[in-house]
C-alpha atoms as a PDB file:
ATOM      1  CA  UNK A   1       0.000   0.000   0.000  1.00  0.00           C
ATOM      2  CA  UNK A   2       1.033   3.656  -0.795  1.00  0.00           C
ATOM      3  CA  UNK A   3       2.208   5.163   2.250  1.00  0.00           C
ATOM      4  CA  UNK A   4       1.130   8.684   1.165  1.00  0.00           C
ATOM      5  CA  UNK A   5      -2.322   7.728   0.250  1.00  0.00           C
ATOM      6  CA  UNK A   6      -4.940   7.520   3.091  1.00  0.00           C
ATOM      7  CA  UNK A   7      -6.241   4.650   4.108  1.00  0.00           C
ATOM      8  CA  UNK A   8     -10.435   4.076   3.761  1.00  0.00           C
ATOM      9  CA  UNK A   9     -10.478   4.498   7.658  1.00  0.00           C
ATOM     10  CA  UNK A  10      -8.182   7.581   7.620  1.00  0.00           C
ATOM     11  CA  UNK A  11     -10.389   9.019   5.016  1.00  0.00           C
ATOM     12  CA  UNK A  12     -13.430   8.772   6.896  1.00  0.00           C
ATOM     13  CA  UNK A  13     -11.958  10.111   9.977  1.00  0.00           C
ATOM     14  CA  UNK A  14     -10.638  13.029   8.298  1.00  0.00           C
ATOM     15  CA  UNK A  15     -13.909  13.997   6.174  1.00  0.00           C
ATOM     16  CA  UNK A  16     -15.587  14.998   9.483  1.00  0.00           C
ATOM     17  CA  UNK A  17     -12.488  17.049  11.494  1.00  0.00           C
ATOM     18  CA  UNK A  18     -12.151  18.971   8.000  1.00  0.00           C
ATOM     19  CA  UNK A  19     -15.898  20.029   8.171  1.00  0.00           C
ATOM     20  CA  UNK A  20     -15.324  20.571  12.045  1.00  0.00           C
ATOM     21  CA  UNK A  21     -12.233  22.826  10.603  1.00  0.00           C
ATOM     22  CA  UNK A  22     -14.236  25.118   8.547  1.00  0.00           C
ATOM     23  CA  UNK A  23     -17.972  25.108   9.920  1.00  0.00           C
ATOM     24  CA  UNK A  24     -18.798  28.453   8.152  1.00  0.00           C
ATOM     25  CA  UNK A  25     -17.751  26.908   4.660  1.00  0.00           C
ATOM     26  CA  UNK A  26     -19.604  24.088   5.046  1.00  0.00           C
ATOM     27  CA  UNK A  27     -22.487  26.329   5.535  1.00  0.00           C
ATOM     28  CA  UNK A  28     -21.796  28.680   2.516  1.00  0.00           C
ATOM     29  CA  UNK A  29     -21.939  25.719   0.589  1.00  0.00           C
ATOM     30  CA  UNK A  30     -25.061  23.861   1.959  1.00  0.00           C
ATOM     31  CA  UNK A  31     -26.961  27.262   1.634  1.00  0.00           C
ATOM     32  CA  UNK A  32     -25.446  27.520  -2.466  1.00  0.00           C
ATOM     33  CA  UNK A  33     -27.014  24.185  -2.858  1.00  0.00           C
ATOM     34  CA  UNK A  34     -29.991  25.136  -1.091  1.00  0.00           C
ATOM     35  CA  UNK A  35     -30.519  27.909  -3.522  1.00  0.00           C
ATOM     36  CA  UNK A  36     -29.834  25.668  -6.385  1.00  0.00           C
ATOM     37  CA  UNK A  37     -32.011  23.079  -5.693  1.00  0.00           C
ATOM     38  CA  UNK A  38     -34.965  25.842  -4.590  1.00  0.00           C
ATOM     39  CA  UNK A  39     -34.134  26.996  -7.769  1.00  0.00           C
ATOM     40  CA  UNK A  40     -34.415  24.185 -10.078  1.00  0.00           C
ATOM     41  CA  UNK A  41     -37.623  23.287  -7.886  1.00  0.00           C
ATOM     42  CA  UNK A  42     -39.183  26.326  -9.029  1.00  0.00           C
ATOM     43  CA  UNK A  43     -38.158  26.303 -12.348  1.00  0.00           C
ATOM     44  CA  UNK A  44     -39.585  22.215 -12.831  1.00  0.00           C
ATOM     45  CA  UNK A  45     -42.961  23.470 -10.554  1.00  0.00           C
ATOM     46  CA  UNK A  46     -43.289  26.490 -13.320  1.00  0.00           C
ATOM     47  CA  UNK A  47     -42.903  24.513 -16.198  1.00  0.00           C
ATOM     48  CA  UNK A  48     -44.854  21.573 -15.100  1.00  0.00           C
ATOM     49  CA  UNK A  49     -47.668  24.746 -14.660  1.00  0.00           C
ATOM     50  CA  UNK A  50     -47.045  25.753 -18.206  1.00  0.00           C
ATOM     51  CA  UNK A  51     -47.733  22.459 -19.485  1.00  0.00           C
ATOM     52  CA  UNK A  52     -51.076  22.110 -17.572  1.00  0.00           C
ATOM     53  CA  UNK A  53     -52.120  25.209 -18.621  1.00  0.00           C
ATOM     54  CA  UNK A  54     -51.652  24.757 -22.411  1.00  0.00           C
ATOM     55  CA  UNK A  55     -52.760  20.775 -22.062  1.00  0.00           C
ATOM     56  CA  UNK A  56     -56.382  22.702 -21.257  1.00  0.00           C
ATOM     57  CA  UNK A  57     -56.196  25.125 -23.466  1.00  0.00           C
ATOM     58  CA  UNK A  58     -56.056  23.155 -26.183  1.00  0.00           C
ATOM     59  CA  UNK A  59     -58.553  20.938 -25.428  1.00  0.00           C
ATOM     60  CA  UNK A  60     -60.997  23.763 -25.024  1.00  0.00           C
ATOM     61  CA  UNK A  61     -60.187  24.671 -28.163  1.00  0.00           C
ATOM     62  CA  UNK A  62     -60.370  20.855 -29.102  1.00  0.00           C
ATOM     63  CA  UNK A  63     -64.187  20.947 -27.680  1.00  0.00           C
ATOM     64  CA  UNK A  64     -65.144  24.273 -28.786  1.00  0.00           C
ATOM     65  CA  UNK A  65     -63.788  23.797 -32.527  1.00  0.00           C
ATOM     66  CA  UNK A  66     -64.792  19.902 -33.220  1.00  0.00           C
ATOM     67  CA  UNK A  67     -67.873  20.040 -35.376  1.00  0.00           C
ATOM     68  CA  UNK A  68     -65.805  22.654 -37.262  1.00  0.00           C
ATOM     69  CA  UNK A  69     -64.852  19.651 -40.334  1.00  0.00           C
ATOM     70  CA  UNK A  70     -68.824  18.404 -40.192  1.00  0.00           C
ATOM     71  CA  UNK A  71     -70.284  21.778 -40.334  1.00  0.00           C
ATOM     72  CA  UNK A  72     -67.999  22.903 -43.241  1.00  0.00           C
ATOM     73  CA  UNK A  73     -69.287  19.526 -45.230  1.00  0.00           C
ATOM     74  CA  UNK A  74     -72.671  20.490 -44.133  1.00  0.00           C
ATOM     75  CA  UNK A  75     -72.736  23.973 -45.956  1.00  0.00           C
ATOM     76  CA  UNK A  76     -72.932  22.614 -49.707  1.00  0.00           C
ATOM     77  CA  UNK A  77     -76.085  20.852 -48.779  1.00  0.00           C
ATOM     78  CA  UNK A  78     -77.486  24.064 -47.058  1.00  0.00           C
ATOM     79  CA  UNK A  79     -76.571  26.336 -50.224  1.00  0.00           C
ATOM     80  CA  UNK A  80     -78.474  23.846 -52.890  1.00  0.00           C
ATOM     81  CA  UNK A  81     -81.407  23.905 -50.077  1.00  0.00           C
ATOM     82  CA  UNK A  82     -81.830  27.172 -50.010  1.00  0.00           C
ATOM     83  CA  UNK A  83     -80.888  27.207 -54.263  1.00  0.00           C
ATOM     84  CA  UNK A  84     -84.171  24.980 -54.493  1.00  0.00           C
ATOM     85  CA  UNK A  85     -86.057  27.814 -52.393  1.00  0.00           C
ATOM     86  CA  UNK A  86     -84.855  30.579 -54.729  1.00  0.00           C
ATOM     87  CA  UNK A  87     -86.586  29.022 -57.537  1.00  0.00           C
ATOM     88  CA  UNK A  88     -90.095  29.764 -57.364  1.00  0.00           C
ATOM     89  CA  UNK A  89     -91.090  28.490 -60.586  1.00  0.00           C
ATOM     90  CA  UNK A  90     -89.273  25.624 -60.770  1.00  0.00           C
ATOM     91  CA  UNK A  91     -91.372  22.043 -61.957  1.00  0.00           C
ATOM     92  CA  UNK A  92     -92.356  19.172 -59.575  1.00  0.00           C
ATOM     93  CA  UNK A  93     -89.409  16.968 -61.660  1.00  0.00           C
ATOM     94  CA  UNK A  94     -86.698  19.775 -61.127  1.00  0.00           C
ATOM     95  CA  UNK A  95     -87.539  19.730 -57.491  1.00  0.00           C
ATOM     96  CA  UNK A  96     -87.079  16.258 -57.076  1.00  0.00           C
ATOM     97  CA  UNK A  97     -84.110  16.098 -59.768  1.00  0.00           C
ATOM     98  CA  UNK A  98     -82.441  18.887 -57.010  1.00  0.00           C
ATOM     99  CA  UNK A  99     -83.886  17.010 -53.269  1.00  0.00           C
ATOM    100  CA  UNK A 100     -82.099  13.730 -54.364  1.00  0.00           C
ATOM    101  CA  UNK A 101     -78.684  15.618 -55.863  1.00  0.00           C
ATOM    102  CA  UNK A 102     -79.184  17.220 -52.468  1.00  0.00           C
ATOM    103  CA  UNK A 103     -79.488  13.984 -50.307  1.00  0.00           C
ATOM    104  CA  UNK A 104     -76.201  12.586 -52.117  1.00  0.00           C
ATOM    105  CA  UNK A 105     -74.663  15.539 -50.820  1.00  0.00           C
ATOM    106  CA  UNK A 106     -76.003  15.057 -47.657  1.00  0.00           C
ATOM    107  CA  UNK A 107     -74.904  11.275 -47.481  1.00  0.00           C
ATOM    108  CA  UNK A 108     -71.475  11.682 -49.090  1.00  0.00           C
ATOM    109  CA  UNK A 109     -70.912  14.416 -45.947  1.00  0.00           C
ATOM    110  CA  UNK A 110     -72.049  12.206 -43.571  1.00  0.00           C
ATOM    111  CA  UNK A 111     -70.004   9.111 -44.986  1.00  0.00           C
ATOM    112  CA  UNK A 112     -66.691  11.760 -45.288  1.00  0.00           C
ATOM    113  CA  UNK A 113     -67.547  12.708 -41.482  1.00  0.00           C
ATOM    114  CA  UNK A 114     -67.981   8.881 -40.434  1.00  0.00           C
ATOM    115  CA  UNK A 115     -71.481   8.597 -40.163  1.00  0.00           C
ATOM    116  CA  UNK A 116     -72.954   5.759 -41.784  1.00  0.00           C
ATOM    117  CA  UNK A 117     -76.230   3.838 -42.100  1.00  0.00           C
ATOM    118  CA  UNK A 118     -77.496   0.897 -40.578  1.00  0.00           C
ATOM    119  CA  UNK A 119     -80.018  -0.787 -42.099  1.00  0.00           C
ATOM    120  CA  UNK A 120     -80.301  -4.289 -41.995  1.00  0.00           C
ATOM    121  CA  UNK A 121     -81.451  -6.851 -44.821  1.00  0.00           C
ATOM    122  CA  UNK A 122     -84.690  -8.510 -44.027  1.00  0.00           C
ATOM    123  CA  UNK A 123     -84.228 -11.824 -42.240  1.00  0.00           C
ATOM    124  CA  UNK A 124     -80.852 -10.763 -40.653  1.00  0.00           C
ATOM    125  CA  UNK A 125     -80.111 -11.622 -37.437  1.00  0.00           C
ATOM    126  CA  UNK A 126     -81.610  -8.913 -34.611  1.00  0.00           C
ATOM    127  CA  UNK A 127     -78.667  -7.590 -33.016  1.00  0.00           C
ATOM    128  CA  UNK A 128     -79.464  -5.240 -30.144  1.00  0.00           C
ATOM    129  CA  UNK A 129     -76.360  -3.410 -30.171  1.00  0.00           C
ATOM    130  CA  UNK A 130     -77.642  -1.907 -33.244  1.00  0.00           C
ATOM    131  CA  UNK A 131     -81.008  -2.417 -33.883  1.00  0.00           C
ATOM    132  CA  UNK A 132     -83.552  -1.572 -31.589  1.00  0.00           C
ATOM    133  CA  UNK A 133     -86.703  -3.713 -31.840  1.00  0.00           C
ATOM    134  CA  UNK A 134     -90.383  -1.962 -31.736  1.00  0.00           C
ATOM    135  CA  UNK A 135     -92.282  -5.137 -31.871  1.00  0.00           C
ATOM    136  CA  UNK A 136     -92.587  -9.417 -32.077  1.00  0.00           C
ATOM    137  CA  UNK A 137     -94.321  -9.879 -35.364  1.00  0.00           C
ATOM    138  CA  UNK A 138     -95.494 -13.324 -35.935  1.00  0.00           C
ATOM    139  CA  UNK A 139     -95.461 -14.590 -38.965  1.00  0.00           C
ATOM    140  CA  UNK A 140     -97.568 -16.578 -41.329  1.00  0.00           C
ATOM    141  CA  UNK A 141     -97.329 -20.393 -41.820  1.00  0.00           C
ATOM    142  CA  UNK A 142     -96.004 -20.297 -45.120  1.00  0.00           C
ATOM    143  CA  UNK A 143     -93.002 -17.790 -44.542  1.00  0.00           C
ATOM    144  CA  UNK A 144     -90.110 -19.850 -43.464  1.00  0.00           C
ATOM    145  CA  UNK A 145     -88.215 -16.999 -41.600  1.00  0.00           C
ATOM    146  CA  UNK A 146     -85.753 -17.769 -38.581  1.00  0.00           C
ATOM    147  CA  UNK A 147     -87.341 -16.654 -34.900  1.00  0.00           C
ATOM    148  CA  UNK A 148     -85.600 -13.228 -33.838  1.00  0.00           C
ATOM    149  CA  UNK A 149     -84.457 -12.166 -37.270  1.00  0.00           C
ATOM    150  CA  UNK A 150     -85.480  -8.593 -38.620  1.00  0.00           C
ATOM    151  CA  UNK A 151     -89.099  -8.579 -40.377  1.00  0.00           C
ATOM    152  CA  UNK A 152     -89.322  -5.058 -41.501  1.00  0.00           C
ATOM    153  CA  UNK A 153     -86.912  -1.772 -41.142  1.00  0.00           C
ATOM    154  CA  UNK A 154     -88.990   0.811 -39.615  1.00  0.00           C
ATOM    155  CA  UNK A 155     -86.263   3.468 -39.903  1.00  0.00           C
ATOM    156  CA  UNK A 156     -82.467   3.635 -40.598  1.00  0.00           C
ATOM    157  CA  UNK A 157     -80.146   3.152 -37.962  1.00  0.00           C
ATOM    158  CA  UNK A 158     -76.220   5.418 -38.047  1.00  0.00           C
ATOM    159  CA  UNK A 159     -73.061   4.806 -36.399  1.00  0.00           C
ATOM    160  CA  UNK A 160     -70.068   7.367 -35.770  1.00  0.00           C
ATOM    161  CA  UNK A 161     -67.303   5.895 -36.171  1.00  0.00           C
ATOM    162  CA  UNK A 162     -68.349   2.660 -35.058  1.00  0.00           C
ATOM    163  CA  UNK A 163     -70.557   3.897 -32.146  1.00  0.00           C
ATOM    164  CA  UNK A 164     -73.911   3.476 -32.639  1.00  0.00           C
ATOM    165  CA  UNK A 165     -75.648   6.978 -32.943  1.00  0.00           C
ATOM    166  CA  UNK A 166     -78.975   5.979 -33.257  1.00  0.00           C
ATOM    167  CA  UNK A 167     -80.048   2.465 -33.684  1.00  0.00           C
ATOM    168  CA  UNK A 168     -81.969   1.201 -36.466  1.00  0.00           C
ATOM    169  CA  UNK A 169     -85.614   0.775 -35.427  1.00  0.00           C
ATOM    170  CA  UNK A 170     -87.294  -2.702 -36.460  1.00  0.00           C
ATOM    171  CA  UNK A 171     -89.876  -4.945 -36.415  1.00  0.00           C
ATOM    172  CA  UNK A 172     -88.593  -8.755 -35.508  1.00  0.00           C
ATOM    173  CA  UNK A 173     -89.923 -12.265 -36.291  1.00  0.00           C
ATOM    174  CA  UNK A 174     -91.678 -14.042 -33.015  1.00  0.00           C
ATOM    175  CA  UNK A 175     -90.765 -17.062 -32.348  1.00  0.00           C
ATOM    176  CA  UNK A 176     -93.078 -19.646 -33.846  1.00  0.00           C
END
Protein backbone atom coordinates (compact mmCIF):
# COMPACT_ATOMS: atom_id res chain seq x y z
CA UNK A 1 0.00 0.00 0.00
CA UNK A 2 1.03 3.66 -0.79
CA UNK A 3 2.21 5.16 2.25
CA UNK A 4 1.13 8.68 1.16
CA UNK A 5 -2.32 7.73 0.25
CA UNK A 6 -4.94 7.52 3.09
CA UNK A 7 -6.24 4.65 4.11
CA UNK A 8 -10.43 4.08 3.76
CA UNK A 9 -10.48 4.50 7.66
CA UNK A 10 -8.18 7.58 7.62
CA UNK A 11 -10.39 9.02 5.02
CA UNK A 12 -13.43 8.77 6.90
CA UNK A 13 -11.96 10.11 9.98
CA UNK A 14 -10.64 13.03 8.30
CA UNK A 15 -13.91 14.00 6.17
CA UNK A 16 -15.59 15.00 9.48
CA UNK A 17 -12.49 17.05 11.49
CA UNK A 18 -12.15 18.97 8.00
CA UNK A 19 -15.90 20.03 8.17
CA UNK A 20 -15.32 20.57 12.04
CA UNK A 21 -12.23 22.83 10.60
CA UNK A 22 -14.24 25.12 8.55
CA UNK A 23 -17.97 25.11 9.92
CA UNK A 24 -18.80 28.45 8.15
CA UNK A 25 -17.75 26.91 4.66
CA UNK A 26 -19.60 24.09 5.05
CA UNK A 27 -22.49 26.33 5.53
CA UNK A 28 -21.80 28.68 2.52
CA UNK A 29 -21.94 25.72 0.59
CA UNK A 30 -25.06 23.86 1.96
CA UNK A 31 -26.96 27.26 1.63
CA UNK A 32 -25.45 27.52 -2.47
CA UNK A 33 -27.01 24.19 -2.86
CA UNK A 34 -29.99 25.14 -1.09
CA UNK A 35 -30.52 27.91 -3.52
CA UNK A 36 -29.83 25.67 -6.38
CA UNK A 37 -32.01 23.08 -5.69
CA UNK A 38 -34.96 25.84 -4.59
CA UNK A 39 -34.13 27.00 -7.77
CA UNK A 40 -34.42 24.19 -10.08
CA UNK A 41 -37.62 23.29 -7.89
CA UNK A 42 -39.18 26.33 -9.03
CA UNK A 43 -38.16 26.30 -12.35
CA UNK A 44 -39.58 22.22 -12.83
CA UNK A 45 -42.96 23.47 -10.55
CA UNK A 46 -43.29 26.49 -13.32
CA UNK A 47 -42.90 24.51 -16.20
CA UNK A 48 -44.85 21.57 -15.10
CA UNK A 49 -47.67 24.75 -14.66
CA UNK A 50 -47.04 25.75 -18.21
CA UNK A 51 -47.73 22.46 -19.49
CA UNK A 52 -51.08 22.11 -17.57
CA UNK A 53 -52.12 25.21 -18.62
CA UNK A 54 -51.65 24.76 -22.41
CA UNK A 55 -52.76 20.77 -22.06
CA UNK A 56 -56.38 22.70 -21.26
CA UNK A 57 -56.20 25.12 -23.47
CA UNK A 58 -56.06 23.16 -26.18
CA UNK A 59 -58.55 20.94 -25.43
CA UNK A 60 -61.00 23.76 -25.02
CA UNK A 61 -60.19 24.67 -28.16
CA UNK A 62 -60.37 20.85 -29.10
CA UNK A 63 -64.19 20.95 -27.68
CA UNK A 64 -65.14 24.27 -28.79
CA UNK A 65 -63.79 23.80 -32.53
CA UNK A 66 -64.79 19.90 -33.22
CA UNK A 67 -67.87 20.04 -35.38
CA UNK A 68 -65.81 22.65 -37.26
CA UNK A 69 -64.85 19.65 -40.33
CA UNK A 70 -68.82 18.40 -40.19
CA UNK A 71 -70.28 21.78 -40.33
CA UNK A 72 -68.00 22.90 -43.24
CA UNK A 73 -69.29 19.53 -45.23
CA UNK A 74 -72.67 20.49 -44.13
CA UNK A 75 -72.74 23.97 -45.96
CA UNK A 76 -72.93 22.61 -49.71
CA UNK A 77 -76.08 20.85 -48.78
CA UNK A 78 -77.49 24.06 -47.06
CA UNK A 79 -76.57 26.34 -50.22
CA UNK A 80 -78.47 23.85 -52.89
CA UNK A 81 -81.41 23.90 -50.08
CA UNK A 82 -81.83 27.17 -50.01
CA UNK A 83 -80.89 27.21 -54.26
CA UNK A 84 -84.17 24.98 -54.49
CA UNK A 85 -86.06 27.81 -52.39
CA UNK A 86 -84.85 30.58 -54.73
CA UNK A 87 -86.59 29.02 -57.54
CA UNK A 88 -90.10 29.76 -57.36
CA UNK A 89 -91.09 28.49 -60.59
CA UNK A 90 -89.27 25.62 -60.77
CA UNK A 91 -91.37 22.04 -61.96
CA UNK A 92 -92.36 19.17 -59.58
CA UNK A 93 -89.41 16.97 -61.66
CA UNK A 94 -86.70 19.78 -61.13
CA UNK A 95 -87.54 19.73 -57.49
CA UNK A 96 -87.08 16.26 -57.08
CA UNK A 97 -84.11 16.10 -59.77
CA UNK A 98 -82.44 18.89 -57.01
CA UNK A 99 -83.89 17.01 -53.27
CA UNK A 100 -82.10 13.73 -54.36
CA UNK A 101 -78.68 15.62 -55.86
CA UNK A 102 -79.18 17.22 -52.47
CA UNK A 103 -79.49 13.98 -50.31
CA UNK A 104 -76.20 12.59 -52.12
CA UNK A 105 -74.66 15.54 -50.82
CA UNK A 106 -76.00 15.06 -47.66
CA UNK A 107 -74.90 11.27 -47.48
CA UNK A 108 -71.48 11.68 -49.09
CA UNK A 109 -70.91 14.42 -45.95
CA UNK A 110 -72.05 12.21 -43.57
CA UNK A 111 -70.00 9.11 -44.99
CA UNK A 112 -66.69 11.76 -45.29
CA UNK A 113 -67.55 12.71 -41.48
CA UNK A 114 -67.98 8.88 -40.43
CA UNK A 115 -71.48 8.60 -40.16
CA UNK A 116 -72.95 5.76 -41.78
CA UNK A 117 -76.23 3.84 -42.10
CA UNK A 118 -77.50 0.90 -40.58
CA UNK A 119 -80.02 -0.79 -42.10
CA UNK A 120 -80.30 -4.29 -42.00
CA UNK A 121 -81.45 -6.85 -44.82
CA UNK A 122 -84.69 -8.51 -44.03
CA UNK A 123 -84.23 -11.82 -42.24
CA UNK A 124 -80.85 -10.76 -40.65
CA UNK A 125 -80.11 -11.62 -37.44
CA UNK A 126 -81.61 -8.91 -34.61
CA UNK A 127 -78.67 -7.59 -33.02
CA UNK A 128 -79.46 -5.24 -30.14
CA UNK A 129 -76.36 -3.41 -30.17
CA UNK A 130 -77.64 -1.91 -33.24
CA UNK A 131 -81.01 -2.42 -33.88
CA UNK A 132 -83.55 -1.57 -31.59
CA UNK A 133 -86.70 -3.71 -31.84
CA UNK A 134 -90.38 -1.96 -31.74
CA UNK A 135 -92.28 -5.14 -31.87
CA UNK A 136 -92.59 -9.42 -32.08
CA UNK A 137 -94.32 -9.88 -35.36
CA UNK A 138 -95.49 -13.32 -35.93
CA UNK A 139 -95.46 -14.59 -38.97
CA UNK A 140 -97.57 -16.58 -41.33
CA UNK A 141 -97.33 -20.39 -41.82
CA UNK A 142 -96.00 -20.30 -45.12
CA UNK A 143 -93.00 -17.79 -44.54
CA UNK A 144 -90.11 -19.85 -43.46
CA UNK A 145 -88.21 -17.00 -41.60
CA UNK A 146 -85.75 -17.77 -38.58
CA UNK A 147 -87.34 -16.65 -34.90
CA UNK A 148 -85.60 -13.23 -33.84
CA UNK A 149 -84.46 -12.17 -37.27
CA UNK A 150 -85.48 -8.59 -38.62
CA UNK A 151 -89.10 -8.58 -40.38
CA UNK A 152 -89.32 -5.06 -41.50
CA UNK A 153 -86.91 -1.77 -41.14
CA UNK A 154 -88.99 0.81 -39.62
CA UNK A 155 -86.26 3.47 -39.90
CA UNK A 156 -82.47 3.64 -40.60
CA UNK A 157 -80.15 3.15 -37.96
CA UNK A 158 -76.22 5.42 -38.05
CA UNK A 159 -73.06 4.81 -36.40
CA UNK A 160 -70.07 7.37 -35.77
CA UNK A 161 -67.30 5.89 -36.17
CA UNK A 162 -68.35 2.66 -35.06
CA UNK A 163 -70.56 3.90 -32.15
CA UNK A 164 -73.91 3.48 -32.64
CA UNK A 165 -75.65 6.98 -32.94
CA UNK A 166 -78.98 5.98 -33.26
CA UNK A 167 -80.05 2.47 -33.68
CA UNK A 168 -81.97 1.20 -36.47
CA UNK A 169 -85.61 0.78 -35.43
CA UNK A 170 -87.29 -2.70 -36.46
CA UNK A 171 -89.88 -4.94 -36.41
CA UNK A 172 -88.59 -8.76 -35.51
CA UNK A 173 -89.92 -12.26 -36.29
CA UNK A 174 -91.68 -14.04 -33.02
CA UNK A 175 -90.76 -17.06 -32.35
CA UNK A 176 -93.08 -19.65 -33.85
Amino acid sequence: MNPEMPTPEQDLNQEPQAALQDPAAEIDSLKARLAEMSDAYLRAKAEAENIRRRAEEESSKARKYAVEGFAEAMLPVLDSLEAAIGLPNASNEQLLEGTHATRRQLVQALERNKVVEINPAVAAKFDPHQHQAISMVPLPADVQQEPNTIVAVLQKGYLIADRVLRPALVTVAAPK
